[in-house]
C-alpha atoms as a PDB file:
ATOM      1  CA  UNK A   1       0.000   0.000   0.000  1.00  0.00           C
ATOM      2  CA  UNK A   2       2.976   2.131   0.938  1.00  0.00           C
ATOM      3  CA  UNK A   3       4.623   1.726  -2.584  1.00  0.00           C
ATOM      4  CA  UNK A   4       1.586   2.399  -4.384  1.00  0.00           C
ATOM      5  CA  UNK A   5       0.758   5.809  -2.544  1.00  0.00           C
ATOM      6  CA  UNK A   6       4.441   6.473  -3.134  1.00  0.00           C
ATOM      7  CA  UNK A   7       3.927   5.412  -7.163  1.00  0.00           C
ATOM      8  CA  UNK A   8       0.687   7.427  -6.604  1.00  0.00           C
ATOM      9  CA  UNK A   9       2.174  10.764  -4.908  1.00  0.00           C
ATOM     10  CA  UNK A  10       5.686  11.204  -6.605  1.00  0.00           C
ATOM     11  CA  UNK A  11       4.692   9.798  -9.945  1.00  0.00           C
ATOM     12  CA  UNK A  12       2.170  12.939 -10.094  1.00  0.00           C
ATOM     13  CA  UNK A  13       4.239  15.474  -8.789  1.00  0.00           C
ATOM     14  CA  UNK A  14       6.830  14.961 -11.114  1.00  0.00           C
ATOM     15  CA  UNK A  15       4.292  14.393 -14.430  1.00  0.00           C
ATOM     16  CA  UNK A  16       2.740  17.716 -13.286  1.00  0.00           C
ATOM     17  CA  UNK A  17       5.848  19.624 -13.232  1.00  0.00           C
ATOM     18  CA  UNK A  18       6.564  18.678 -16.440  1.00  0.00           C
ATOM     19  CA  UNK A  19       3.682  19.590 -18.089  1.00  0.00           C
ATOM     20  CA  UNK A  20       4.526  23.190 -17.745  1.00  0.00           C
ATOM     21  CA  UNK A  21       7.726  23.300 -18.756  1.00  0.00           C
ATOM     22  CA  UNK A  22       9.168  22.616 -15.189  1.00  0.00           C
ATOM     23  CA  UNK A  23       6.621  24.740 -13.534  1.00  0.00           C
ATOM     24  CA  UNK A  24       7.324  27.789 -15.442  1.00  0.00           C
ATOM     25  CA  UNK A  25       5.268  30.088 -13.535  1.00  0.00           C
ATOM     26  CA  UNK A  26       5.049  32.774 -16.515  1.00  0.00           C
ATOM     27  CA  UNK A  27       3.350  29.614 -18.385  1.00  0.00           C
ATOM     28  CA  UNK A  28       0.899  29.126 -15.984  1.00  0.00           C
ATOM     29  CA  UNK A  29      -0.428  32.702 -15.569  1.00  0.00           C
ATOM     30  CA  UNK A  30      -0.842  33.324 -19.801  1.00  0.00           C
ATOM     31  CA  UNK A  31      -1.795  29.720 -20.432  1.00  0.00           C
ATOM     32  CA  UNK A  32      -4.621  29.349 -17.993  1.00  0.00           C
ATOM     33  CA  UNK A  33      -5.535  32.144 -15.386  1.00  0.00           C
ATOM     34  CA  UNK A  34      -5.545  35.150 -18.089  1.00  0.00           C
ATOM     35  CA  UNK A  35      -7.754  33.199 -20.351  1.00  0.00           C
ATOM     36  CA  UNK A  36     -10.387  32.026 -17.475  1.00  0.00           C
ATOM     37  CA  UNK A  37     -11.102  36.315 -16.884  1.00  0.00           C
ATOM     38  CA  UNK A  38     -10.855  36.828 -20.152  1.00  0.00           C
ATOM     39  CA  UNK A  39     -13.643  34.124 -21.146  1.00  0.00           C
ATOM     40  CA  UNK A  40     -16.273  35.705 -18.284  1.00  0.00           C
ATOM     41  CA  UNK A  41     -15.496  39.245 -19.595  1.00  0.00           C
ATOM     42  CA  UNK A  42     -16.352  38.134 -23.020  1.00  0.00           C
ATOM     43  CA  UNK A  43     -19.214  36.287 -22.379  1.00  0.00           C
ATOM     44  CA  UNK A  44     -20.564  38.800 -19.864  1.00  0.00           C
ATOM     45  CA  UNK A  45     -20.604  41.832 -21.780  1.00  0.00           C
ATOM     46  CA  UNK A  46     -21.796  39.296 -24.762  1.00  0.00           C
ATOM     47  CA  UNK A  47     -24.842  38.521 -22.522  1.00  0.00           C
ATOM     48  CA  UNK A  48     -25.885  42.128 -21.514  1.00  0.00           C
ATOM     49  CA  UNK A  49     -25.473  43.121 -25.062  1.00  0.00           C
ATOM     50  CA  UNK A  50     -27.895  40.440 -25.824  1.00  0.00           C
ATOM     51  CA  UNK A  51     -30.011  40.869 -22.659  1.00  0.00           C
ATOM     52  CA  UNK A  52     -29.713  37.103 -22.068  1.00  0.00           C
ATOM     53  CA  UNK A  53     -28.611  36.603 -18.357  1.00  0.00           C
ATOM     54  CA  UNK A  54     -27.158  38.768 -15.695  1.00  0.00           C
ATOM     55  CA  UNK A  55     -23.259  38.809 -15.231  1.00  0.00           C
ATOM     56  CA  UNK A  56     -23.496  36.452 -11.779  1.00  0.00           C
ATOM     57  CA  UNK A  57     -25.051  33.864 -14.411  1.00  0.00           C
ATOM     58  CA  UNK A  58     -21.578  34.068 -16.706  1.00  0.00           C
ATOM     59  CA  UNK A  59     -19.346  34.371 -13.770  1.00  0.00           C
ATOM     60  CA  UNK A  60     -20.594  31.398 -11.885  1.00  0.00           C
ATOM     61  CA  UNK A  61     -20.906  29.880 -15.479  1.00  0.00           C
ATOM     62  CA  UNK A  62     -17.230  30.095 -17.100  1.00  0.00           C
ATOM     63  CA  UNK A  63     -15.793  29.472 -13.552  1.00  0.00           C
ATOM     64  CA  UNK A  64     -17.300  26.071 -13.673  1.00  0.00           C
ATOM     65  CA  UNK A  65     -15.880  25.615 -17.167  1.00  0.00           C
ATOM     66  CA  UNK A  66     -12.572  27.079 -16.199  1.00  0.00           C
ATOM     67  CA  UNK A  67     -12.037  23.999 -14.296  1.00  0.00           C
ATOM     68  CA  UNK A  68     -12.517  22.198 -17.100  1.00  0.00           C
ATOM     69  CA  UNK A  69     -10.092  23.926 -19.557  1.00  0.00           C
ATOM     70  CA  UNK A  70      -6.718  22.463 -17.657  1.00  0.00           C
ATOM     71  CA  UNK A  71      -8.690  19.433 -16.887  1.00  0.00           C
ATOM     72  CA  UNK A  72      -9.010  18.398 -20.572  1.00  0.00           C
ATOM     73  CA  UNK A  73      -5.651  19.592 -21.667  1.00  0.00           C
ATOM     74  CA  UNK A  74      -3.950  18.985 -18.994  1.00  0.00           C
ATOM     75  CA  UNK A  75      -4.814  15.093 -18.831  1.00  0.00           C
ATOM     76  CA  UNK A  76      -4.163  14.885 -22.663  1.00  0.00           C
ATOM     77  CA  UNK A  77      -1.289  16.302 -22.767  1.00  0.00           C
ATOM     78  CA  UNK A  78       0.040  14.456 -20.048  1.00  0.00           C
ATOM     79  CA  UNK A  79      -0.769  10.910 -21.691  1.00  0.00           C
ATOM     80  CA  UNK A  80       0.418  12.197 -25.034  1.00  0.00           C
ATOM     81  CA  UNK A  81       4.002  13.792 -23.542  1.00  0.00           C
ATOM     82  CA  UNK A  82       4.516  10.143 -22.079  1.00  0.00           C
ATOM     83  CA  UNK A  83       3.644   8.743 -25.657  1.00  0.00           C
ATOM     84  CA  UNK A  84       6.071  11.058 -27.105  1.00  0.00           C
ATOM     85  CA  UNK A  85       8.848  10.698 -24.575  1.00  0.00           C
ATOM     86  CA  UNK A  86       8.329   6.477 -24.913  1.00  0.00           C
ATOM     87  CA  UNK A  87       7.879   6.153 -21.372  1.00  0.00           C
ATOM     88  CA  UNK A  88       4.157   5.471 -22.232  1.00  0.00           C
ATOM     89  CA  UNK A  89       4.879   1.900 -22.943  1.00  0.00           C
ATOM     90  CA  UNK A  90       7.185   1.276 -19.909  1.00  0.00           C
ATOM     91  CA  UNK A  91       4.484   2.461 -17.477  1.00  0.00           C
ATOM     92  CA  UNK A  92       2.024   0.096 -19.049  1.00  0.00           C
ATOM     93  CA  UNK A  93       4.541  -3.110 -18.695  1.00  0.00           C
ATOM     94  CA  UNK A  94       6.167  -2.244 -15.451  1.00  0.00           C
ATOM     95  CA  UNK A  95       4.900  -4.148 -12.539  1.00  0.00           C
ATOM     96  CA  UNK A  96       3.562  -0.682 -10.996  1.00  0.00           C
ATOM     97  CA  UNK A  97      -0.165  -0.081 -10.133  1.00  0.00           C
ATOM     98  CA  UNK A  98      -1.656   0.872 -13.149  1.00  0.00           C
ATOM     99  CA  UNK A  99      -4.173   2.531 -11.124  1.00  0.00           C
ATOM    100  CA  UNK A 100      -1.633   4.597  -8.887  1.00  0.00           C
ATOM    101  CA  UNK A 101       0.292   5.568 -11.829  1.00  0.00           C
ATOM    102  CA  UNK A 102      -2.999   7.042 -13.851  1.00  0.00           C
ATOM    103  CA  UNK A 103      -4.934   8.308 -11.159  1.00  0.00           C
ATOM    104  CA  UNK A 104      -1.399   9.875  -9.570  1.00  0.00           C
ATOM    105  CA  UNK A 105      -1.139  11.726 -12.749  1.00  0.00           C
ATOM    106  CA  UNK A 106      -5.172  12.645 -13.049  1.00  0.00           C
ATOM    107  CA  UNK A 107      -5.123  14.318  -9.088  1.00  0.00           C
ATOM    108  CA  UNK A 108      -2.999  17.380  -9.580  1.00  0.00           C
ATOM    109  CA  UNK A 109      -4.446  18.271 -12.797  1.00  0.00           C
ATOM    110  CA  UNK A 110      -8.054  17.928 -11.370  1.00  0.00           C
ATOM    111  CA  UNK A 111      -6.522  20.135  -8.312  1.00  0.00           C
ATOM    112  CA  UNK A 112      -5.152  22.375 -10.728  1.00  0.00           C
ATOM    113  CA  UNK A 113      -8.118  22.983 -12.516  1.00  0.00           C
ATOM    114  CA  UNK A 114     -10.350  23.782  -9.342  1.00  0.00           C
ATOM    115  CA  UNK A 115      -7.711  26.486  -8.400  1.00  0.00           C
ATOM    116  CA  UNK A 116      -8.013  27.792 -11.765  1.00  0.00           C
ATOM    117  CA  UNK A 117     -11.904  27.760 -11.291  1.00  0.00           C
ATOM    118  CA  UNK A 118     -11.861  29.461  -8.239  1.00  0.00           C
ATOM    119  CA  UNK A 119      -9.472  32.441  -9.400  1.00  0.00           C
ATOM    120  CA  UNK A 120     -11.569  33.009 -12.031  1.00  0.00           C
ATOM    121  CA  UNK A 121     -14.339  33.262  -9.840  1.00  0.00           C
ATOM    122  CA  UNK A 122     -12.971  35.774  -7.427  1.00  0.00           C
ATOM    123  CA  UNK A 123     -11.458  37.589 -10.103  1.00  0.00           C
ATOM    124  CA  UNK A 124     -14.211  37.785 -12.615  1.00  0.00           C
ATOM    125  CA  UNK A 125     -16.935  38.620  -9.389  1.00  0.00           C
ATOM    126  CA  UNK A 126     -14.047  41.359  -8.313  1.00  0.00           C
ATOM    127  CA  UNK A 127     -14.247  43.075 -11.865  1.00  0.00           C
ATOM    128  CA  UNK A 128     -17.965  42.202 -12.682  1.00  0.00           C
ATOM    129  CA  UNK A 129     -19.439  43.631  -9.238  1.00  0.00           C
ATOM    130  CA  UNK A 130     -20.953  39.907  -8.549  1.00  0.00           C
ATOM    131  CA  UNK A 131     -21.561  39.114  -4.852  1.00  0.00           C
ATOM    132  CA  UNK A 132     -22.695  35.547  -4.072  1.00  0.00           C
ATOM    133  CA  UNK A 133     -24.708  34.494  -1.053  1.00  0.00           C
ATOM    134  CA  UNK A 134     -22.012  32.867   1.296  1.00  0.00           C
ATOM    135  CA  UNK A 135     -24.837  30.086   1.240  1.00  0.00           C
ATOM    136  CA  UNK A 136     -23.719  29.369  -2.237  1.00  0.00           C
ATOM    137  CA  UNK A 137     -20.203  28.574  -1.123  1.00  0.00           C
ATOM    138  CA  UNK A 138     -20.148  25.407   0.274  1.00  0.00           C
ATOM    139  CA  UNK A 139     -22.563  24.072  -3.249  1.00  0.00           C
ATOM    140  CA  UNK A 140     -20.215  25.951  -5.713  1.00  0.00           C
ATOM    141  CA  UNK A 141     -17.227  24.662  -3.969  1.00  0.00           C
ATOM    142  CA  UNK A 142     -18.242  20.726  -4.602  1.00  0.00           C
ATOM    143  CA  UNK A 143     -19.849  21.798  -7.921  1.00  0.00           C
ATOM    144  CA  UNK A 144     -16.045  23.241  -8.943  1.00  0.00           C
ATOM    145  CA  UNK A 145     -14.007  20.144  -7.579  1.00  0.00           C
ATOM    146  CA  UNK A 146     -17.285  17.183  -9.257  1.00  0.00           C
ATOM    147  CA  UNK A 147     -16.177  19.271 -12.562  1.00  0.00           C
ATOM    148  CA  UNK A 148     -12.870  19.255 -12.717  1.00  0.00           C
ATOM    149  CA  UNK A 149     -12.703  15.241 -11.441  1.00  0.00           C
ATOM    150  CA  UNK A 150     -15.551  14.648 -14.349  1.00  0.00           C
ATOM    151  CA  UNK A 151     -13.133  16.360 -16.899  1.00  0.00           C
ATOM    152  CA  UNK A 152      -9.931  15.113 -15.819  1.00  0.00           C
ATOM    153  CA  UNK A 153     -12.017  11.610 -16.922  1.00  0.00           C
ATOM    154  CA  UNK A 154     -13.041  13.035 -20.351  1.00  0.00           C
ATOM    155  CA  UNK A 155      -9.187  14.090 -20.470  1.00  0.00           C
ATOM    156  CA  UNK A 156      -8.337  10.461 -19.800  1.00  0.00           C
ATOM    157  CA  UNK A 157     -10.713   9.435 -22.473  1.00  0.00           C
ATOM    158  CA  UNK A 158      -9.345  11.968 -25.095  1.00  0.00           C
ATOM    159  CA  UNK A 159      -5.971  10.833 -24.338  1.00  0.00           C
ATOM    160  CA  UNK A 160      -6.631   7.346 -24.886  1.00  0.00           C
ATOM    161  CA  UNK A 161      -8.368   8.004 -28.540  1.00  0.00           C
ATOM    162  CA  UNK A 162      -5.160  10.342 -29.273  1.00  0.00           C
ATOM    163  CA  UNK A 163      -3.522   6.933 -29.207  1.00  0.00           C
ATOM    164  CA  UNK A 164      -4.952   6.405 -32.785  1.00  0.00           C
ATOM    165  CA  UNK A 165      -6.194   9.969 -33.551  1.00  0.00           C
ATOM    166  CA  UNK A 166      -2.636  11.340 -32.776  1.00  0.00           C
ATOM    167  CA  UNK A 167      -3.839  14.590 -31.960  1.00  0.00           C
ATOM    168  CA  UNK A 168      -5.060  15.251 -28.449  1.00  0.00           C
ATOM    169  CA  UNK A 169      -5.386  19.385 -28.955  1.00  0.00           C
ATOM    170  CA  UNK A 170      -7.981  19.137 -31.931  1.00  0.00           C
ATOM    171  CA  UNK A 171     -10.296  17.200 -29.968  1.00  0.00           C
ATOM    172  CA  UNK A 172     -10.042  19.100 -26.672  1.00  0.00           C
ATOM    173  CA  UNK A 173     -10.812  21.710 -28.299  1.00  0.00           C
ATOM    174  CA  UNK A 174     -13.679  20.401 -29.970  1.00  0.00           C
ATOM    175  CA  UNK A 175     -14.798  19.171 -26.583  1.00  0.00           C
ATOM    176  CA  UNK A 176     -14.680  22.494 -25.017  1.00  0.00           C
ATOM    177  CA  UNK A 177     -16.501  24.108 -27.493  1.00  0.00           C
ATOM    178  CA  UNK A 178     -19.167  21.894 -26.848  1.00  0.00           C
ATOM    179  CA  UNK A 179     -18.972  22.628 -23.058  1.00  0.00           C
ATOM    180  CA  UNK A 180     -19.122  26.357 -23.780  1.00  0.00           C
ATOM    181  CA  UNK A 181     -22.328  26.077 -26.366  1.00  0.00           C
ATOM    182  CA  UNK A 182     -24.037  23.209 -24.562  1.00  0.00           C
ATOM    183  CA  UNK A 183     -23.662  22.998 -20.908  1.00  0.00           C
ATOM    184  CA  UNK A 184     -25.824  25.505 -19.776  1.00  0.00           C
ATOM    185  CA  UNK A 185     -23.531  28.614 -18.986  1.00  0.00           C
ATOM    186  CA  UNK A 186     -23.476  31.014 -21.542  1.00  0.00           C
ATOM    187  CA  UNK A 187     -26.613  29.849 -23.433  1.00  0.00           C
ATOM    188  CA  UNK A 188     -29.553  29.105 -20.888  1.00  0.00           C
ATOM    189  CA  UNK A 189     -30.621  25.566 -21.644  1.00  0.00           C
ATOM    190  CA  UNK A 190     -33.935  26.215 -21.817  1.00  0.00           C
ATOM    191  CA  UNK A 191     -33.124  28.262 -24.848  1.00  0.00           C
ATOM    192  CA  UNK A 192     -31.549  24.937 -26.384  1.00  0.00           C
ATOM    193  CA  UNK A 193     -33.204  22.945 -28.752  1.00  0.00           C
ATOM    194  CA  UNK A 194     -35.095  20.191 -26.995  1.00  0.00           C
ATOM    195  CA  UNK A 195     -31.857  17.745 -28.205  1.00  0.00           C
ATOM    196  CA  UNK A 196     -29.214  19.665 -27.570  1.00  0.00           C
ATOM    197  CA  UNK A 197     -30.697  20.546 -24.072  1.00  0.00           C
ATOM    198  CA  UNK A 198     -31.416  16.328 -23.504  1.00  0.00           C
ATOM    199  CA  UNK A 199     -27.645  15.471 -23.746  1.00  0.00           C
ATOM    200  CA  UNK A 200     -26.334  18.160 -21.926  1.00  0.00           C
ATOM    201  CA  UNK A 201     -28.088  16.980 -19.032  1.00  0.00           C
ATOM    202  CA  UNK A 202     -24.823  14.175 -19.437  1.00  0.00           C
ATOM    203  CA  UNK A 203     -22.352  16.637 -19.707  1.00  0.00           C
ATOM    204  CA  UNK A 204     -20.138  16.785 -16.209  1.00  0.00           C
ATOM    205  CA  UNK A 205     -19.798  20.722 -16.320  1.00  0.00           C
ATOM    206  CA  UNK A 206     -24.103  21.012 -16.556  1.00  0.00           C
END
């Protein structure tokens, strides 16, 4: 048990650092925390200029998804770096827990994207003039972290098609896309078409 949470813990930390370039700090601000105020100030001035929802509707909204931005590339990328690298195929045969060495890798990106969530929360309510009810903490708080587990899966998932597609960042993308059309926070769902509306109810981020 001891050597898996060790497989589990350092086999992570390392596969996280490397990810951004060592933990380049500068790559970490531009890459994901500008972007997640950027997407709330887009979509909230997009939705007043429409007269669709109020700006606490986009804020809580693209928080949400902002967990799921490093969730999806983040687990993708990881998986596909190991392909590249060819230590892909040594994890699978070595007598390691397969389970400690995935779900070691999946934890500090699903961390990573709740922190991201949350910044752009207090950042984009900061800027936007959105207070919350501290009632709402506790709910948003598990709604961030279900999110960003639930996309750190469909990251999984897109990795393991990039093993024949070959390219993990078209389909994230496409994926996100999806998220930010479908789930139910920029575009009420009740203005969906009765489909589209259906199977977002499966999405993780609705």
């Amino acid at each position: 048990m001891r050597r898996r949470l060790r497989i589990f813990a350092i086999g992570g930390f390392l596969s996280y650092r490397a990810l951004f370039g060592w933990l380049n700090p500068y790559l970490f601000v531009i890459i994901l925390l500008v972007p997640s105020v950027t997407q709330i100030l887009f979509f909230a001035y997009l939705g007043r200029a429409a007269g669709v929802e109020d700006d606490t509707f986009y804020v809580v909204g693209n928080a949400v998804v902002a967990a799921a931005v490093p969730c999806l590339f983040g687990m993708a990328d990881t998986i596909t770096d190991e392909r590249y690298t060819h230590t892909l195929s040594l994890l699978v045969v070595s007598p390691a827990s397969r389970l400690a060495l995935f779900l070691g890798r999946a934890a500090p990106v699903a961390v990573n994207g709740a922190i991201v969530a949350a910044f752009a929360f207090v950042v984009g309510a900061l800027l936007l003039d959105v207070s919350v009810p501290a009632s709402a903490a506790l709910p948003l708080l598990v709604t961030v972290f279900v999110t960003a587990f639930s996309c750190t899966g469909l990251g999984i998932v897109n990795a393991s098609l990039g093993l024949r597609w070959r390219e993990t960042a078209l389909l994230s993308n496409l994926i996100l896309y999806f998220l930010l059309l479908a789930a139910g926070v920029n575009v009420p769902l009740d203005l969906l078409p009765g489909w589209l509306s259906t199977l977002a109810q499966g999405i993780p981020v609705t």
